[in-house]
N, C-alpha and C. Protein backbone atom coordinates (compact mmCIF):
# COMPACT_ATOMS: atom_id res chain seq x y z
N UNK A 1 -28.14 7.44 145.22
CA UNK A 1 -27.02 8.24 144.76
C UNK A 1 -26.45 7.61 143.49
N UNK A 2 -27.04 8.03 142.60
CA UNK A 2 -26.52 7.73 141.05
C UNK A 2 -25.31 8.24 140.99
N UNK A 3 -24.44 8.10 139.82
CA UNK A 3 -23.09 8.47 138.94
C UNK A 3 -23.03 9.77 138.77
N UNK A 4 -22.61 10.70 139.47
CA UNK A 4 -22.20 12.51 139.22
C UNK A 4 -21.88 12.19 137.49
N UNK A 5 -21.67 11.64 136.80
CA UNK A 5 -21.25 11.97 135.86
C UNK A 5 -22.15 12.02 134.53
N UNK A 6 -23.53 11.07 135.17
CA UNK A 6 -24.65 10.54 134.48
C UNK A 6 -25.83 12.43 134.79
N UNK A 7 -25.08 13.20 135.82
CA UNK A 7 -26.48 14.02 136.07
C UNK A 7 -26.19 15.34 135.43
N UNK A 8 -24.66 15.78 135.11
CA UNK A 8 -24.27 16.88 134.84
C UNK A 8 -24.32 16.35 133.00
N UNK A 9 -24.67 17.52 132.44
CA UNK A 9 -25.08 17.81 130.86
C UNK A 9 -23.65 17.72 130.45
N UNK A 10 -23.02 17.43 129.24
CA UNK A 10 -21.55 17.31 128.57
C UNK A 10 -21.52 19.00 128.15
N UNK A 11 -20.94 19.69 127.95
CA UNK A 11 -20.79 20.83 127.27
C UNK A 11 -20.15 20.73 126.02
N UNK A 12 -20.77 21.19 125.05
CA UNK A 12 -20.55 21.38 123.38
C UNK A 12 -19.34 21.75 123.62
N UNK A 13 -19.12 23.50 123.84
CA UNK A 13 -18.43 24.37 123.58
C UNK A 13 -18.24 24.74 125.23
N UNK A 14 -16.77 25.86 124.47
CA UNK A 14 -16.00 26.35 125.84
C UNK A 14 -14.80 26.52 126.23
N UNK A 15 -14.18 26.91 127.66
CA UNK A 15 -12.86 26.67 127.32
C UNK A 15 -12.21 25.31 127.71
N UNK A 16 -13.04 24.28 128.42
CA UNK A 16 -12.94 23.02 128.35
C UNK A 16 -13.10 22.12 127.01
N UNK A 17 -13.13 22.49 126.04
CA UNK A 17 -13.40 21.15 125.11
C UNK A 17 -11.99 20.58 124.84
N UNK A 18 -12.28 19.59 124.92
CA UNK A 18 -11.03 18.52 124.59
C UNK A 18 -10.14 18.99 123.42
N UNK A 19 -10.67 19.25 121.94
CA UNK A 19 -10.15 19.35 121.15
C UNK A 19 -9.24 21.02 121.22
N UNK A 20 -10.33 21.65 121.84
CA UNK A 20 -9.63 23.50 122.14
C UNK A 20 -8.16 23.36 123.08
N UNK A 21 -8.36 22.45 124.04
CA UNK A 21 -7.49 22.42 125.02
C UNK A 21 -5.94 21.69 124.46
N UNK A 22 -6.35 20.23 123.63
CA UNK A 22 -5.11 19.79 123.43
C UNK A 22 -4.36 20.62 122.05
N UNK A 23 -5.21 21.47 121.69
CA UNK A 23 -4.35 21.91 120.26
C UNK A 23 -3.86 23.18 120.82
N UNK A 24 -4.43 23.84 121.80
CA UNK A 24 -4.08 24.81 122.43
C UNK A 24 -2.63 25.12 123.12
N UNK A 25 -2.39 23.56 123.76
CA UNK A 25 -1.01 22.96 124.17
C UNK A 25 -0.03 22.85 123.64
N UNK A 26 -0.32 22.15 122.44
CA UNK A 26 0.52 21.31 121.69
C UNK A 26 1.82 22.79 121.28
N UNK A 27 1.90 23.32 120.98
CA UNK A 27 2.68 24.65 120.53
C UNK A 27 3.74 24.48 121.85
N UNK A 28 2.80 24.76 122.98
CA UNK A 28 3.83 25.11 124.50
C UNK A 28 4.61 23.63 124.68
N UNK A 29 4.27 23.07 124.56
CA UNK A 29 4.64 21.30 124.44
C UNK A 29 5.81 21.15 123.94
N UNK A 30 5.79 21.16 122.41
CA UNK A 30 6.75 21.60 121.45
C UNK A 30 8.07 21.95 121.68
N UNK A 31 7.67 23.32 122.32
CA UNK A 31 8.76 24.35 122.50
C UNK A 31 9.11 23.87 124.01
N UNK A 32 8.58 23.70 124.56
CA UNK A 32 9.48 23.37 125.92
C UNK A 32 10.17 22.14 125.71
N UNK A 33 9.68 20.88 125.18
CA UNK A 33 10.56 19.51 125.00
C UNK A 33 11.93 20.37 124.14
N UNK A 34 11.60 20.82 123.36
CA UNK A 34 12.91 20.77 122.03
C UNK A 34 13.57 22.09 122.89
N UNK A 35 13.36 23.26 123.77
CA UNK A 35 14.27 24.01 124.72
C UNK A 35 14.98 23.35 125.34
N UNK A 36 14.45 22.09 125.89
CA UNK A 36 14.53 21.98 127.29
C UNK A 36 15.65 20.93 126.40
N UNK A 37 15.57 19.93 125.67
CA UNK A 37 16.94 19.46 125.43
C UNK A 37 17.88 20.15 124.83
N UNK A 38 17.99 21.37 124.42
CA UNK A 38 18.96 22.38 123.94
C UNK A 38 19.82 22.53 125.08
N UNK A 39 18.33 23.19 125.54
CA UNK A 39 19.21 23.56 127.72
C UNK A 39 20.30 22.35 128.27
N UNK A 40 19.96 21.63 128.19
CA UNK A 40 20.52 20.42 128.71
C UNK A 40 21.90 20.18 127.96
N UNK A 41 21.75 19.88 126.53
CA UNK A 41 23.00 19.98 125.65
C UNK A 41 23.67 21.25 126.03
N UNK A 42 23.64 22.43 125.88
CA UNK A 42 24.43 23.77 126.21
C UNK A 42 25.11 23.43 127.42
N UNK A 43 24.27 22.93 128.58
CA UNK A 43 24.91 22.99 129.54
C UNK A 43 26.07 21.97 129.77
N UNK A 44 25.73 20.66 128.65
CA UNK A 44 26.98 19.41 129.05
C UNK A 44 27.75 19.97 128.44
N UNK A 45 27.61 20.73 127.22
CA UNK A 45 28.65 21.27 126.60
C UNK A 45 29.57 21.75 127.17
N UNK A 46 29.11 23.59 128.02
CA UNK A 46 29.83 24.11 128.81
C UNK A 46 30.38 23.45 129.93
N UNK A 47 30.25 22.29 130.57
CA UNK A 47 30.51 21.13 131.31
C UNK A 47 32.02 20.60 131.23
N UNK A 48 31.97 20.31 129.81
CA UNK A 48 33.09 20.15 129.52
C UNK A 48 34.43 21.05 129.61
N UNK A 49 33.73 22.21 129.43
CA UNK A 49 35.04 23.06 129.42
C UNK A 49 35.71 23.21 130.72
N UNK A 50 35.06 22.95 132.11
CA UNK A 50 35.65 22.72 132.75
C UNK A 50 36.14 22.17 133.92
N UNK A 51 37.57 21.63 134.37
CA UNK A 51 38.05 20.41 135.11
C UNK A 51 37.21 20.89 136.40
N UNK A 52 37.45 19.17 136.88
CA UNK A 52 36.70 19.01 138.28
C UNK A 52 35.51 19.16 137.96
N UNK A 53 35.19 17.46 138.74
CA UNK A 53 33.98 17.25 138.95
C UNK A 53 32.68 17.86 139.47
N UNK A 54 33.32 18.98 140.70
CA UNK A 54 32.37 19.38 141.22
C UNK A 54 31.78 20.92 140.39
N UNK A 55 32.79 21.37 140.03
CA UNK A 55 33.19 22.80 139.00
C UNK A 55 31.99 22.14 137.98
N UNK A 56 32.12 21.19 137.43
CA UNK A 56 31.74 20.64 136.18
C UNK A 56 30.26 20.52 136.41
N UNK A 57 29.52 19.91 137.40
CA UNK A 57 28.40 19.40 138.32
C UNK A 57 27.45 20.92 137.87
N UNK A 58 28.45 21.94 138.41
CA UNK A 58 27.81 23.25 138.81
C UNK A 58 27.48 23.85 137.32
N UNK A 59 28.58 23.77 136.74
CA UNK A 59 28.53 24.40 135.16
C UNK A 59 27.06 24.26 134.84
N UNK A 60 27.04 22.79 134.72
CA UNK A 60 26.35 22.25 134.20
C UNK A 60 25.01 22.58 134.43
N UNK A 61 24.62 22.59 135.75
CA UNK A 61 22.90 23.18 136.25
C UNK A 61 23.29 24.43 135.92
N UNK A 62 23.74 25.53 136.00
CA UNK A 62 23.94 26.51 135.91
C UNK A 62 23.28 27.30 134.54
N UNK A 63 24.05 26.51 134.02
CA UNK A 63 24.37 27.16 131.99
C UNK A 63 22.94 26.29 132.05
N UNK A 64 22.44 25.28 132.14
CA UNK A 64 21.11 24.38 131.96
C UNK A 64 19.72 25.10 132.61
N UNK A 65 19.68 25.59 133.76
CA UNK A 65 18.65 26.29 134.40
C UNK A 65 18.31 27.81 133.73
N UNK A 66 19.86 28.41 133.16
CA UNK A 66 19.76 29.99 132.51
C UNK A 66 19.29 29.68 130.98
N UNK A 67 19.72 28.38 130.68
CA UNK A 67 18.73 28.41 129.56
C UNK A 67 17.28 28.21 129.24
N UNK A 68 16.98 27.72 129.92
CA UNK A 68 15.27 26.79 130.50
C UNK A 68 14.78 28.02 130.76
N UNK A 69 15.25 29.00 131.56
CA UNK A 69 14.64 30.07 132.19
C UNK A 69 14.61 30.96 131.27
N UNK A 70 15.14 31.69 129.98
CA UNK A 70 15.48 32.73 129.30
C UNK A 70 14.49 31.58 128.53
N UNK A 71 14.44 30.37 127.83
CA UNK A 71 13.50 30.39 127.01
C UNK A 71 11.94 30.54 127.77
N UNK A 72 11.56 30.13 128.71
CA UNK A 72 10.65 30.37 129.52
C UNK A 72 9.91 31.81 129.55
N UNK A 73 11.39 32.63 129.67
CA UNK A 73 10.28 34.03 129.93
C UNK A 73 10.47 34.76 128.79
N UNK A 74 10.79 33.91 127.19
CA UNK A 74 10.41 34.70 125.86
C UNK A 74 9.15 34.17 125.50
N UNK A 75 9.22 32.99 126.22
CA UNK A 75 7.91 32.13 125.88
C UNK A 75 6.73 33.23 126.67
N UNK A 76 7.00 33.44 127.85
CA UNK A 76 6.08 34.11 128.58
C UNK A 76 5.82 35.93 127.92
N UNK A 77 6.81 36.16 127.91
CA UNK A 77 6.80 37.91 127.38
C UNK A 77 6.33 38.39 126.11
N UNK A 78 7.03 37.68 125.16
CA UNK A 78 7.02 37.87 123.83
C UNK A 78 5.44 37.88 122.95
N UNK A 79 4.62 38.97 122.70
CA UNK A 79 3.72 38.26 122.23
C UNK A 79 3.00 37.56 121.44
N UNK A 80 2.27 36.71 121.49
CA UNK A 80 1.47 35.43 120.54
C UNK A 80 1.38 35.59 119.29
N UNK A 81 1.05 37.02 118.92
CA UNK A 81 1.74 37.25 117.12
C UNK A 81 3.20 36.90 117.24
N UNK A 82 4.25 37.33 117.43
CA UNK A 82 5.48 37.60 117.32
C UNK A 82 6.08 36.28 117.53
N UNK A 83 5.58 35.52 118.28
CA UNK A 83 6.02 33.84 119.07
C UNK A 83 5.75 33.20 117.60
N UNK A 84 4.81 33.29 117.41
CA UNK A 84 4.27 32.38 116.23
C UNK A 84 4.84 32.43 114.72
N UNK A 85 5.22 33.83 114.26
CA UNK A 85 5.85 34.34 113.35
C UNK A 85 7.48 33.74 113.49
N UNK A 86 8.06 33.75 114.62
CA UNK A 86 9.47 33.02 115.00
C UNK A 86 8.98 31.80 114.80
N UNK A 87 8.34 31.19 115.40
CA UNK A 87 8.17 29.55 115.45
C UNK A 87 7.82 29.12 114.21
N UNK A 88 7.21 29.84 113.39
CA UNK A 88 6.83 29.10 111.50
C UNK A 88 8.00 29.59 110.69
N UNK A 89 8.89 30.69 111.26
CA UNK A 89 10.35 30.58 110.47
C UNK A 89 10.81 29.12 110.29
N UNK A 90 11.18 29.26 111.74
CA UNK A 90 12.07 27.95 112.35
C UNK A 90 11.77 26.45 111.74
N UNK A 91 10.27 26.39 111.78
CA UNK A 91 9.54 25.28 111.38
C UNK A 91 9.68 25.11 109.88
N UNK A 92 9.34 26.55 108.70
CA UNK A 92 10.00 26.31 107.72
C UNK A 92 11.32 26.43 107.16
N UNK A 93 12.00 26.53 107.85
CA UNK A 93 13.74 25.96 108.01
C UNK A 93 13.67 24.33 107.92
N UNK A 94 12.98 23.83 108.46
CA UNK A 94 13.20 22.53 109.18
C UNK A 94 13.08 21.54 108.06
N UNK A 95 11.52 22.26 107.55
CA UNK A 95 10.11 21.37 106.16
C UNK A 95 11.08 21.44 105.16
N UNK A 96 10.92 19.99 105.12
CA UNK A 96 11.29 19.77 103.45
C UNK A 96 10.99 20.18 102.35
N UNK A 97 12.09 20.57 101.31
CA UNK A 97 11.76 21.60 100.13
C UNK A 97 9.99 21.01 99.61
N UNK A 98 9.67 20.11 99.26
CA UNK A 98 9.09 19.66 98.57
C UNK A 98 6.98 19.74 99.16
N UNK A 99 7.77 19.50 100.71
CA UNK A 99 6.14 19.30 101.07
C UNK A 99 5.47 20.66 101.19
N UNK A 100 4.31 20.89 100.97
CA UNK A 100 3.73 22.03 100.94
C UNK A 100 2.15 21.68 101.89
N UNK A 101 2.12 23.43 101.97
CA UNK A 101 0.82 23.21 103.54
C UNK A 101 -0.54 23.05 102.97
N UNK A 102 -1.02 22.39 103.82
CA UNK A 102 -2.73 22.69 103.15
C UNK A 102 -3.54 23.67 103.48
């Protein structure tokens, strides 16, 4: 009983290749880290506004989960032309006057 890994052939191409898969990600990656601390900020925000701890506790998941979730299902609905066209606005908002794309 040799190495399973020594008997099966590598595959070129597909929807497994390493390089298809992590660039494939990287977009959903992106957008969920930089939501997901928005979500979080919105919600300490609204947190603040109001007294008591436990009031405050609740705000807080509350306003934090409705945001996570509403970006979630534009992420999910919206489609892959239209996502992408928003996301290279945003991105050239961000890019410095000067650098330009290749």
């Amino acid at each position: 009983m040799g190495d399973r890994a020594e008997e099966i052939p590598p595959r070129a191409e597909g929807p497994l290749a390493p390089g298809t898969t992590l660039s494939a990600a990287v977009p959903l990656a992106l957008f969920s880290m930089t939501t997901g601390v928005f979500a979080v900020a919105a919600g300490a925000l609204a947190a603040l506004l109001v007294p008591g701890s436990m009031a405050r506790a609740l705000v807080w998941a509350v306003v934090t989960i409705v945001a996570a979730a509403g970006a979630g299902l534009w992420w999910g609905i919206t489609p892959v032309t239209e996502r992408l066209r928003v996301l290279d606005r945003a991105a050239a908002a961000v890019r410095p006057r000067g650098s330009q794309t290749r």
